[in-house]
PDB file of N, CA and C in Angstrom:
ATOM      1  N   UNK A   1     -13.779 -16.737 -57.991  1.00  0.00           N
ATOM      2  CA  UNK A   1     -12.864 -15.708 -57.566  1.00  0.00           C
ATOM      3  C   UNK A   1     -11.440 -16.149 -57.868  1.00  0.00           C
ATOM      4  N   UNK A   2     -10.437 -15.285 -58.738  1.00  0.00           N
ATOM      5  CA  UNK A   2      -9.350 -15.646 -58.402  1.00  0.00           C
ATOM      6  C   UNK A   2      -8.620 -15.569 -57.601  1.00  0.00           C
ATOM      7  N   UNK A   3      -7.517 -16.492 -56.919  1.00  0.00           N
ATOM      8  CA  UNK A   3      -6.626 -16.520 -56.504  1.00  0.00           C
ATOM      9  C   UNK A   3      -5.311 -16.823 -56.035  1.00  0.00           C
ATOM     10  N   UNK A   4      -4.333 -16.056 -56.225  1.00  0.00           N
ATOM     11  CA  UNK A   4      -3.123 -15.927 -56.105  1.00  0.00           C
ATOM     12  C   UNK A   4      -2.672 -17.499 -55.217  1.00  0.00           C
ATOM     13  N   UNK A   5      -1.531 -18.095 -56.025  1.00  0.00           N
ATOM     14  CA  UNK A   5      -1.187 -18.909 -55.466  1.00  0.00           C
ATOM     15  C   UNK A   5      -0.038 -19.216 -55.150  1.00  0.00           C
ATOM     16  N   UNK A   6       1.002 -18.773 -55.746  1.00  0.00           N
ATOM     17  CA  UNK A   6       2.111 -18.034 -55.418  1.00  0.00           C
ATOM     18  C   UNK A   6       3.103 -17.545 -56.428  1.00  0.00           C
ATOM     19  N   UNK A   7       3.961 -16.728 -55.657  1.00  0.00           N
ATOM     20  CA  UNK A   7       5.164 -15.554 -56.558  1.00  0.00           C
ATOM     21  C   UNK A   7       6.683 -16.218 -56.717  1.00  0.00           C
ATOM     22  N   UNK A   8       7.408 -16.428 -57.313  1.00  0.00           N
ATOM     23  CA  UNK A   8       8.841 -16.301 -57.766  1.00  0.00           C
ATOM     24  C   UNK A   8       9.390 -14.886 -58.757  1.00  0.00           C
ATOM     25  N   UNK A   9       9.872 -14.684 -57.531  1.00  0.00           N
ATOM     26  CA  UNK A   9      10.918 -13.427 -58.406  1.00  0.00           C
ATOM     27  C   UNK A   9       9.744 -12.252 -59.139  1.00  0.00           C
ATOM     28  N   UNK A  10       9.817 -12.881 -60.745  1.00  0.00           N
ATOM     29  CA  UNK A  10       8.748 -12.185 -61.920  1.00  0.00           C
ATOM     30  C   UNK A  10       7.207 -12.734 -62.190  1.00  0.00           C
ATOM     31  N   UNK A  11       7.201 -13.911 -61.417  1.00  0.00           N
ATOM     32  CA  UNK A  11       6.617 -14.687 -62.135  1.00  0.00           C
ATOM     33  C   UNK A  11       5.474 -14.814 -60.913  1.00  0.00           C
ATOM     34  N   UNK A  12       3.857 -14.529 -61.298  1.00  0.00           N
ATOM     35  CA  UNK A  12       2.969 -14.474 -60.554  1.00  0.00           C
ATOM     36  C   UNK A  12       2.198 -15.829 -61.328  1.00  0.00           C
ATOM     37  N   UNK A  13       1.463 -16.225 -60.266  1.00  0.00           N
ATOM     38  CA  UNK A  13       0.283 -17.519 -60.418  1.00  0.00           C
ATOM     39  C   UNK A  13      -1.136 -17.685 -59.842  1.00  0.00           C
ATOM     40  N   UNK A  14      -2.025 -17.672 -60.441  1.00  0.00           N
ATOM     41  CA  UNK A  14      -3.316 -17.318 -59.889  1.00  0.00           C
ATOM     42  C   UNK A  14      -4.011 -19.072 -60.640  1.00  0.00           C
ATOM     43  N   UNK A  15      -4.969 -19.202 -59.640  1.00  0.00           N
ATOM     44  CA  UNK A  15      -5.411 -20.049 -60.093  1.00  0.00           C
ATOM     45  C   UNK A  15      -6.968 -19.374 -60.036  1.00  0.00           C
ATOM     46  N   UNK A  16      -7.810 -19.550 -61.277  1.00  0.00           N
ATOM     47  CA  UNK A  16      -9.312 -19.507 -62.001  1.00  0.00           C
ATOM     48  C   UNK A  16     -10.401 -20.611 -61.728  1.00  0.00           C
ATOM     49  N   UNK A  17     -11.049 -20.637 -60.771  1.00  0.00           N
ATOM     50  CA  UNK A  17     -12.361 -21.592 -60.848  1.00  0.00           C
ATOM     51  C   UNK A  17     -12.681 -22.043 -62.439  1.00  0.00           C
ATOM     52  N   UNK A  18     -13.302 -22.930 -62.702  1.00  0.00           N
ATOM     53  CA  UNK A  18     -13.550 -23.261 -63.876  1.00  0.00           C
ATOM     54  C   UNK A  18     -15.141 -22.637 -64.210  1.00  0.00           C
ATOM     55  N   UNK A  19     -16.076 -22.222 -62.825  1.00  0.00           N
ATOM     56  CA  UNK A  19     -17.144 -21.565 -63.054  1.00  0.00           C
ATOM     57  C   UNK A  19     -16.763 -20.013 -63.484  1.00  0.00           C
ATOM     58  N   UNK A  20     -15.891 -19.475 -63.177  1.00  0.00           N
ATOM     59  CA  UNK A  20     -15.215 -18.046 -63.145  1.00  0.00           C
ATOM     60  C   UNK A  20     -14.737 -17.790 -64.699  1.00  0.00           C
ATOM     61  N   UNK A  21     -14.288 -19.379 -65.075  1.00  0.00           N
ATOM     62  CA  UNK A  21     -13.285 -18.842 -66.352  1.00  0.00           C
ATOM     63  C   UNK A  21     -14.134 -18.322 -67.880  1.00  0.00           C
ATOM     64  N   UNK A  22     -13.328 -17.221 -68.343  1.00  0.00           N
ATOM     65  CA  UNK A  22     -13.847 -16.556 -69.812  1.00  0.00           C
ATOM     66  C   UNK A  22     -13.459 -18.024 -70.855  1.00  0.00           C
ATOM     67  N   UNK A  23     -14.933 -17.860 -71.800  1.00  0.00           N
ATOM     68  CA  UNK A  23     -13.907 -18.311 -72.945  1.00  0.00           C
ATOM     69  C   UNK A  23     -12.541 -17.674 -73.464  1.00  0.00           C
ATOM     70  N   UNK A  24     -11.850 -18.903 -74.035  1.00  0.00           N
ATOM     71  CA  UNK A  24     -10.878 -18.666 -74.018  1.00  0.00           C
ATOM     72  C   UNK A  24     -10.485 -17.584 -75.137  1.00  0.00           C
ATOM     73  N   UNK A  25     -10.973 -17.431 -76.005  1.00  0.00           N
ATOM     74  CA  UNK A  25     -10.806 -15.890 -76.875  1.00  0.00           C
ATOM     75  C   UNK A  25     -10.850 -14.973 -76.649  1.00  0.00           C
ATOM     76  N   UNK A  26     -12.218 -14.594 -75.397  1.00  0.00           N
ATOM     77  CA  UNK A  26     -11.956 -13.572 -74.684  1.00  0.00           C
ATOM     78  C   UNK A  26     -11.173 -13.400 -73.627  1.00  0.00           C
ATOM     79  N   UNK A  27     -10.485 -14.069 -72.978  1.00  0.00           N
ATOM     80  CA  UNK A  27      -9.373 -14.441 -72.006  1.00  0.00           C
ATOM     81  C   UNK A  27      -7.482 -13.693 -72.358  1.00  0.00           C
ATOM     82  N   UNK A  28      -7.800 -14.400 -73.612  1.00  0.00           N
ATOM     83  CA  UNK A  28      -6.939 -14.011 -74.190  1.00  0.00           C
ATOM     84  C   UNK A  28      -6.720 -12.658 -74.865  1.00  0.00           C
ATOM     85  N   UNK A  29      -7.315 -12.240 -75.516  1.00  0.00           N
ATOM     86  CA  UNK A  29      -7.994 -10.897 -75.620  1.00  0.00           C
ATOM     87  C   UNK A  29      -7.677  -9.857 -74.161  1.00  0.00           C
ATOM     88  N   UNK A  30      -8.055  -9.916 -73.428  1.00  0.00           N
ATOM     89  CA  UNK A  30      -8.224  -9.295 -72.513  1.00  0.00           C
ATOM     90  C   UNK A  30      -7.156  -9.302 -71.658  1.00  0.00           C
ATOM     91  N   UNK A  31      -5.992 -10.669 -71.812  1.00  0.00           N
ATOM     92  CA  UNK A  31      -4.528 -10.954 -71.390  1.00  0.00           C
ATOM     93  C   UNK A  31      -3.535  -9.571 -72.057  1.00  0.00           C
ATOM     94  N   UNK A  32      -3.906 -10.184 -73.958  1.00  0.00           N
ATOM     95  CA  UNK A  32      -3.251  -9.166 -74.506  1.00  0.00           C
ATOM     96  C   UNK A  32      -3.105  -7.883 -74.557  1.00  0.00           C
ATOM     97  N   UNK A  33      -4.502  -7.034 -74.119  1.00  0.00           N
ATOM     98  CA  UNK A  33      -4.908  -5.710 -73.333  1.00  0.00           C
ATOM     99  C   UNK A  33      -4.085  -5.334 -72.431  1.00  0.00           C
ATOM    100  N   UNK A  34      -3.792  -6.314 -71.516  1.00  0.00           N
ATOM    101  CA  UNK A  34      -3.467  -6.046 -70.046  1.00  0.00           C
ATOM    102  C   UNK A  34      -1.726  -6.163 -70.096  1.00  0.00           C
ATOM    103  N   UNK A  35      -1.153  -7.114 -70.773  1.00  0.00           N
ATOM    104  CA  UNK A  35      -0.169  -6.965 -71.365  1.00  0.00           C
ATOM    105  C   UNK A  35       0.658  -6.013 -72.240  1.00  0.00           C
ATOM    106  N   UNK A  36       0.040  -5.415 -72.947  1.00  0.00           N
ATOM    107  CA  UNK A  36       0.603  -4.274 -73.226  1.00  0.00           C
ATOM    108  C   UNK A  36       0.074  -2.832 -72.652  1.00  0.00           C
ATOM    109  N   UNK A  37      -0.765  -2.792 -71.451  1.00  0.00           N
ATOM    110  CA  UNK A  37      -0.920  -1.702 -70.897  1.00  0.00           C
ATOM    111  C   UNK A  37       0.378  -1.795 -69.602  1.00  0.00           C
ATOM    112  N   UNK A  38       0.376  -3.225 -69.244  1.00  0.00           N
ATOM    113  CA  UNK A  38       1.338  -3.330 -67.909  1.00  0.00           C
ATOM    114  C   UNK A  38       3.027  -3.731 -68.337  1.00  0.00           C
ATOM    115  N   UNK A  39       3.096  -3.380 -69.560  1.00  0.00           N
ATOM    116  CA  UNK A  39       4.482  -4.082 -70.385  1.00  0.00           C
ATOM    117  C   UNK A  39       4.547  -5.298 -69.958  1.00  0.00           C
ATOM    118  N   UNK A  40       3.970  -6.562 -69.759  1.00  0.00           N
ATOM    119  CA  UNK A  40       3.904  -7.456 -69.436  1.00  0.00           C
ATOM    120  C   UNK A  40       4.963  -8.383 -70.590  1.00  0.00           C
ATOM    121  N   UNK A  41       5.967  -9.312 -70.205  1.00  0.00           N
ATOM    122  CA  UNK A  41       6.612 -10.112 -70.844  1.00  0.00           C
ATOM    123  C   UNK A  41       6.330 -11.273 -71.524  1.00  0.00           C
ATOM    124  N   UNK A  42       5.338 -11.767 -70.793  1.00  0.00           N
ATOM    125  CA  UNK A  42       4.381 -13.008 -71.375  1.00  0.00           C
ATOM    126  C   UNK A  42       3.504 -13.751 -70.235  1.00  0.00           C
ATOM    127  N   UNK A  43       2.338 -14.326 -70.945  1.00  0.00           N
ATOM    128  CA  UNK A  43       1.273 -14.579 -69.916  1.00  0.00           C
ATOM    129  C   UNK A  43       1.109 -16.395 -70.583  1.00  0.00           C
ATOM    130  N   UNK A  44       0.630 -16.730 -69.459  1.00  0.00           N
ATOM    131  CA  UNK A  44       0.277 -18.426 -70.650  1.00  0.00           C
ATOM    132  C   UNK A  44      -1.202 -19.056 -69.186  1.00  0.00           C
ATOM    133  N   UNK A  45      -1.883 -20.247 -70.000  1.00  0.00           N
ATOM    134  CA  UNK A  45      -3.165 -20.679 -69.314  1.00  0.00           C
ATOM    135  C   UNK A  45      -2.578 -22.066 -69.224  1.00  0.00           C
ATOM    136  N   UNK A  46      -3.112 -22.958 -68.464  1.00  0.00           N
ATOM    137  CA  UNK A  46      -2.890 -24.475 -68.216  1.00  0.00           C
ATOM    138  C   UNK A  46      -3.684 -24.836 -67.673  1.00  0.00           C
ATOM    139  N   UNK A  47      -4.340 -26.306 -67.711  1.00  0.00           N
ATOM    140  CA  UNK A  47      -5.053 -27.486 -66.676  1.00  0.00           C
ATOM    141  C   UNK A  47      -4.036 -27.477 -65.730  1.00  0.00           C
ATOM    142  N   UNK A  48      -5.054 -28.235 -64.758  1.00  0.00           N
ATOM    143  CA  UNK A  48      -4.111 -28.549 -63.508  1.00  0.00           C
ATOM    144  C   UNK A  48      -3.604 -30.120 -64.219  1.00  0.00           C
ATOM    145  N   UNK A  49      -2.646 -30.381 -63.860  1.00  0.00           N
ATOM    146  CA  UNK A  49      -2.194 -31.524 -63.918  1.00  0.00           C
ATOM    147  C   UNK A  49      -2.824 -32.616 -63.099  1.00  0.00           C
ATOM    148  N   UNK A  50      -2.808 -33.608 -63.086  1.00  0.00           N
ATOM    149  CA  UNK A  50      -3.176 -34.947 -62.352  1.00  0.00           C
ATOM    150  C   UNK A  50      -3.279 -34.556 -60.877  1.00  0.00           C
ATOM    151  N   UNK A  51      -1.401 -34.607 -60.736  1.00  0.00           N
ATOM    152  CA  UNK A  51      -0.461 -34.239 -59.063  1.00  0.00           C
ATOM    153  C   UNK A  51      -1.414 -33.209 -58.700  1.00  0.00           C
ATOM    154  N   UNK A  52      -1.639 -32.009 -59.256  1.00  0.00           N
ATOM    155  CA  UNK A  52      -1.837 -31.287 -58.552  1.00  0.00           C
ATOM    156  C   UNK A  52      -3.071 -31.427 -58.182  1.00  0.00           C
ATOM    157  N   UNK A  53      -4.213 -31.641 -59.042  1.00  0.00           N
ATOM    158  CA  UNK A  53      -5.804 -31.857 -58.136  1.00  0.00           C
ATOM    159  C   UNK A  53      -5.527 -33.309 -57.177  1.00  0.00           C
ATOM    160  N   UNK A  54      -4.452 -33.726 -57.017  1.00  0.00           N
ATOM    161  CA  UNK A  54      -4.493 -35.130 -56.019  1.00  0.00           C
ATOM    162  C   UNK A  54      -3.661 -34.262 -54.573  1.00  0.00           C
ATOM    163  N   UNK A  55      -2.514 -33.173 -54.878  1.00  0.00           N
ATOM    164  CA  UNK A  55      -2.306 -32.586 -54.135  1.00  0.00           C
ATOM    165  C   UNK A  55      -3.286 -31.418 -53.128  1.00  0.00           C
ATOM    166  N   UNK A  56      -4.380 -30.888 -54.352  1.00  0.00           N
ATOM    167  CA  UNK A  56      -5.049 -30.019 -53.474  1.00  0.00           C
ATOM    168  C   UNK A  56      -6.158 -31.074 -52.718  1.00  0.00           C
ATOM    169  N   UNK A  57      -6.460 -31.885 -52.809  1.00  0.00           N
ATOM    170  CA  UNK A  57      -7.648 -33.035 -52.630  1.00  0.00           C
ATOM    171  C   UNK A  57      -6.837 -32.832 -51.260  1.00  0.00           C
ATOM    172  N   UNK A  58      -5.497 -33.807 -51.305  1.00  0.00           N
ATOM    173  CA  UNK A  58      -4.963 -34.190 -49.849  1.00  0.00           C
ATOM    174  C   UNK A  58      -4.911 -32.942 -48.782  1.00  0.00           C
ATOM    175  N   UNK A  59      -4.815 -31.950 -49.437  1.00  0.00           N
ATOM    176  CA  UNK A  59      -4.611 -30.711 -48.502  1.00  0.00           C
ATOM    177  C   UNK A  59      -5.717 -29.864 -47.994  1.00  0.00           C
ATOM    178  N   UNK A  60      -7.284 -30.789 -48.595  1.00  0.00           N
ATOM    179  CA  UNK A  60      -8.433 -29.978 -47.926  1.00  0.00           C
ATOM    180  C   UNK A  60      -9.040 -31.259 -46.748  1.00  0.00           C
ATOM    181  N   UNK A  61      -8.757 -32.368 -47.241  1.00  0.00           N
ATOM    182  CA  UNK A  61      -8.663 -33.362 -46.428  1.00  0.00           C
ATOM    183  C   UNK A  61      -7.944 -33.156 -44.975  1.00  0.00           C
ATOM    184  N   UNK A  62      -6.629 -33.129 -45.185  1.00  0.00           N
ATOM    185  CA  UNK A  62      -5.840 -32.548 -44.548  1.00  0.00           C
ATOM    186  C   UNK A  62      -6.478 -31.242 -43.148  1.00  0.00           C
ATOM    187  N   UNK A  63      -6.665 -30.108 -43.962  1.00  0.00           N
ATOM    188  CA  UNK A  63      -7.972 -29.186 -43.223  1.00  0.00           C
ATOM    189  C   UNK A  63      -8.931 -29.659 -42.332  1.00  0.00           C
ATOM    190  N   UNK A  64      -9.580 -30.419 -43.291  1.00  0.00           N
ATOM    191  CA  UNK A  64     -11.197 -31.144 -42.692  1.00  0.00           C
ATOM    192  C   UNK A  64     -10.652 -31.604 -41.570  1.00  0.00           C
ATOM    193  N   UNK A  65      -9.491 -32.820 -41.689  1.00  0.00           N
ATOM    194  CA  UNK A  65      -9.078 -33.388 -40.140  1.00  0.00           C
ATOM    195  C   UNK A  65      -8.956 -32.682 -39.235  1.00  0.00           C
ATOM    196  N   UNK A  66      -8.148 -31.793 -39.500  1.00  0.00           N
ATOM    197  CA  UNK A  66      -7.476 -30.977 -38.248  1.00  0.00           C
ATOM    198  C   UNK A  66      -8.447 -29.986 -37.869  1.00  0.00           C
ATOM    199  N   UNK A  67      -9.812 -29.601 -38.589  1.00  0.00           N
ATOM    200  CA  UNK A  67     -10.880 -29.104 -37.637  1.00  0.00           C
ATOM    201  C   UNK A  67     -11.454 -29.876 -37.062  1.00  0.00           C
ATOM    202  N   UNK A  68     -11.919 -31.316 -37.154  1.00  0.00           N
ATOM    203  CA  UNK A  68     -12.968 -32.125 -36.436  1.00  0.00           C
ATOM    204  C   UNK A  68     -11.758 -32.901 -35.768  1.00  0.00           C
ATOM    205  N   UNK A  69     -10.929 -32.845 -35.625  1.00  0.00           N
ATOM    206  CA  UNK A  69      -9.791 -34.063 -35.318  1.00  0.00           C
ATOM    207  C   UNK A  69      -9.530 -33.196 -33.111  1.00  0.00           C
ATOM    208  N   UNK A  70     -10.131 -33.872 -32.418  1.00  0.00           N
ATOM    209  CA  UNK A  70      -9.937 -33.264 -30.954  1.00  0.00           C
ATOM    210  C   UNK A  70      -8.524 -32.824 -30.759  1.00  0.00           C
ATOM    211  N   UNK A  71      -8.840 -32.005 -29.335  1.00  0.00           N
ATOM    212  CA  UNK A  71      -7.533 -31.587 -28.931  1.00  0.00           C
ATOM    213  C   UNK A  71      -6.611 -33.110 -28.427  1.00  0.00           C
ATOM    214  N   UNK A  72      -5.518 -33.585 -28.739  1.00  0.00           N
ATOM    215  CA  UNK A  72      -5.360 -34.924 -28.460  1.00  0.00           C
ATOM    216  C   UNK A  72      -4.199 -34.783 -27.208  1.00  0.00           C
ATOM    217  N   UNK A  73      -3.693 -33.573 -27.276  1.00  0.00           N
ATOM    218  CA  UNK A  73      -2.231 -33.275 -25.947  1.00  0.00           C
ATOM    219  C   UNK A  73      -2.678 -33.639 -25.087  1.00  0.00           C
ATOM    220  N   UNK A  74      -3.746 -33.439 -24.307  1.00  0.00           N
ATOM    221  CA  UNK A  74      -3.651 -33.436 -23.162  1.00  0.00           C
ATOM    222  C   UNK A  74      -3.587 -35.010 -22.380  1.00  0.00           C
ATOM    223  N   UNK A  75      -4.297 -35.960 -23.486  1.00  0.00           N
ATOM    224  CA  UNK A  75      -3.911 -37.419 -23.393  1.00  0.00           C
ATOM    225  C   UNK A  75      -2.814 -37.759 -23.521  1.00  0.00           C
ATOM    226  N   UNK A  76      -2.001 -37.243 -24.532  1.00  0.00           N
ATOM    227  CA  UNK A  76      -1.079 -37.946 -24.683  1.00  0.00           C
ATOM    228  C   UNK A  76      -0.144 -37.732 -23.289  1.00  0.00           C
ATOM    229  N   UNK A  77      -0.544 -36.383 -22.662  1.00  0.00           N
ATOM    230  CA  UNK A  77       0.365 -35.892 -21.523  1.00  0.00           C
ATOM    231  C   UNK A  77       0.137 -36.961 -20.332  1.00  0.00           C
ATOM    232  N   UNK A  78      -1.317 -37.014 -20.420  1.00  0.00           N
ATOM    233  CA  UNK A  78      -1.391 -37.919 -19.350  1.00  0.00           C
ATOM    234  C   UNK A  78      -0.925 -39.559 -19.395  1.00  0.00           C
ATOM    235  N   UNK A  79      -0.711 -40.059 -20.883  1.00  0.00           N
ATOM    236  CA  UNK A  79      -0.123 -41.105 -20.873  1.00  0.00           C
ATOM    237  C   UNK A  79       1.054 -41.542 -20.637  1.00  0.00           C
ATOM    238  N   UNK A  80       2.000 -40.377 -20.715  1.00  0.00           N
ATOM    239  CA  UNK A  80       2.897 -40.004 -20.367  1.00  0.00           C
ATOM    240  C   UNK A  80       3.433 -39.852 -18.871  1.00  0.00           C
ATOM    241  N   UNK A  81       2.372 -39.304 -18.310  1.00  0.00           N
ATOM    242  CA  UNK A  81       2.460 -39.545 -16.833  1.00  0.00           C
ATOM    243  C   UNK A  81       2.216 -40.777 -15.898  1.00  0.00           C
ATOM    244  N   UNK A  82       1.685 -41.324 -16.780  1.00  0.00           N
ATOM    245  CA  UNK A  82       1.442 -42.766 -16.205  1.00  0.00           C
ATOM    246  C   UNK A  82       1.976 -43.519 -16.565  1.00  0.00           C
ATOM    247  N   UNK A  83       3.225 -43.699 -17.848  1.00  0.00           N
ATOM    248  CA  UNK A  83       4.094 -44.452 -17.981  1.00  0.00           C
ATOM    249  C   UNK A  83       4.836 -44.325 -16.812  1.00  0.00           C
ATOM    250  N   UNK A  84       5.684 -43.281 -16.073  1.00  0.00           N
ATOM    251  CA  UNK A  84       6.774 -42.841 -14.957  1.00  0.00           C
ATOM    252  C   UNK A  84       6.625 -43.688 -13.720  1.00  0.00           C
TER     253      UNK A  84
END
């Protein structure tokens, strides 16, 4: 499924599963279609870079914690109370 990953101004960004993606002739093809039906200015494809699959890695990680990771306030409140 694609999805949108974010907007500046003109400029939209979707990111493509790699199970999802067309070859690339027909991709393109079907860019250029869509491009001149939507007057589109220009379209372009890329890998993710390095950063970024190390960035999305940290940020599902990230997720995972903070669902299994307990409610921790209410300790800390009480440690707090027993410092005084």
């Amino acid at each position: 499924m694609v999805s949108p990953i974010f907007r500046i101004s003109t400029l939209l960004v979707y990111k493509i599963p790699m199970e999802n993606a067309l070859p690339l002739s027909k991709a393109f093809s079907m860019l250029e279609k869509a491009k001149q039906l939507f007057n589109l200015e220009e379209y372009s494809f890329s890998l993710n870079t390095l950063e970024q699959v190390f960035l999305e890695l940290c940020k599902e990680q990230e997720r995972d914690y903070f669902d299994l990771a307990p409610n921790t306030t209410f300790d800390w409140k009480k440690l707090q109370e027993a410092d005084l």
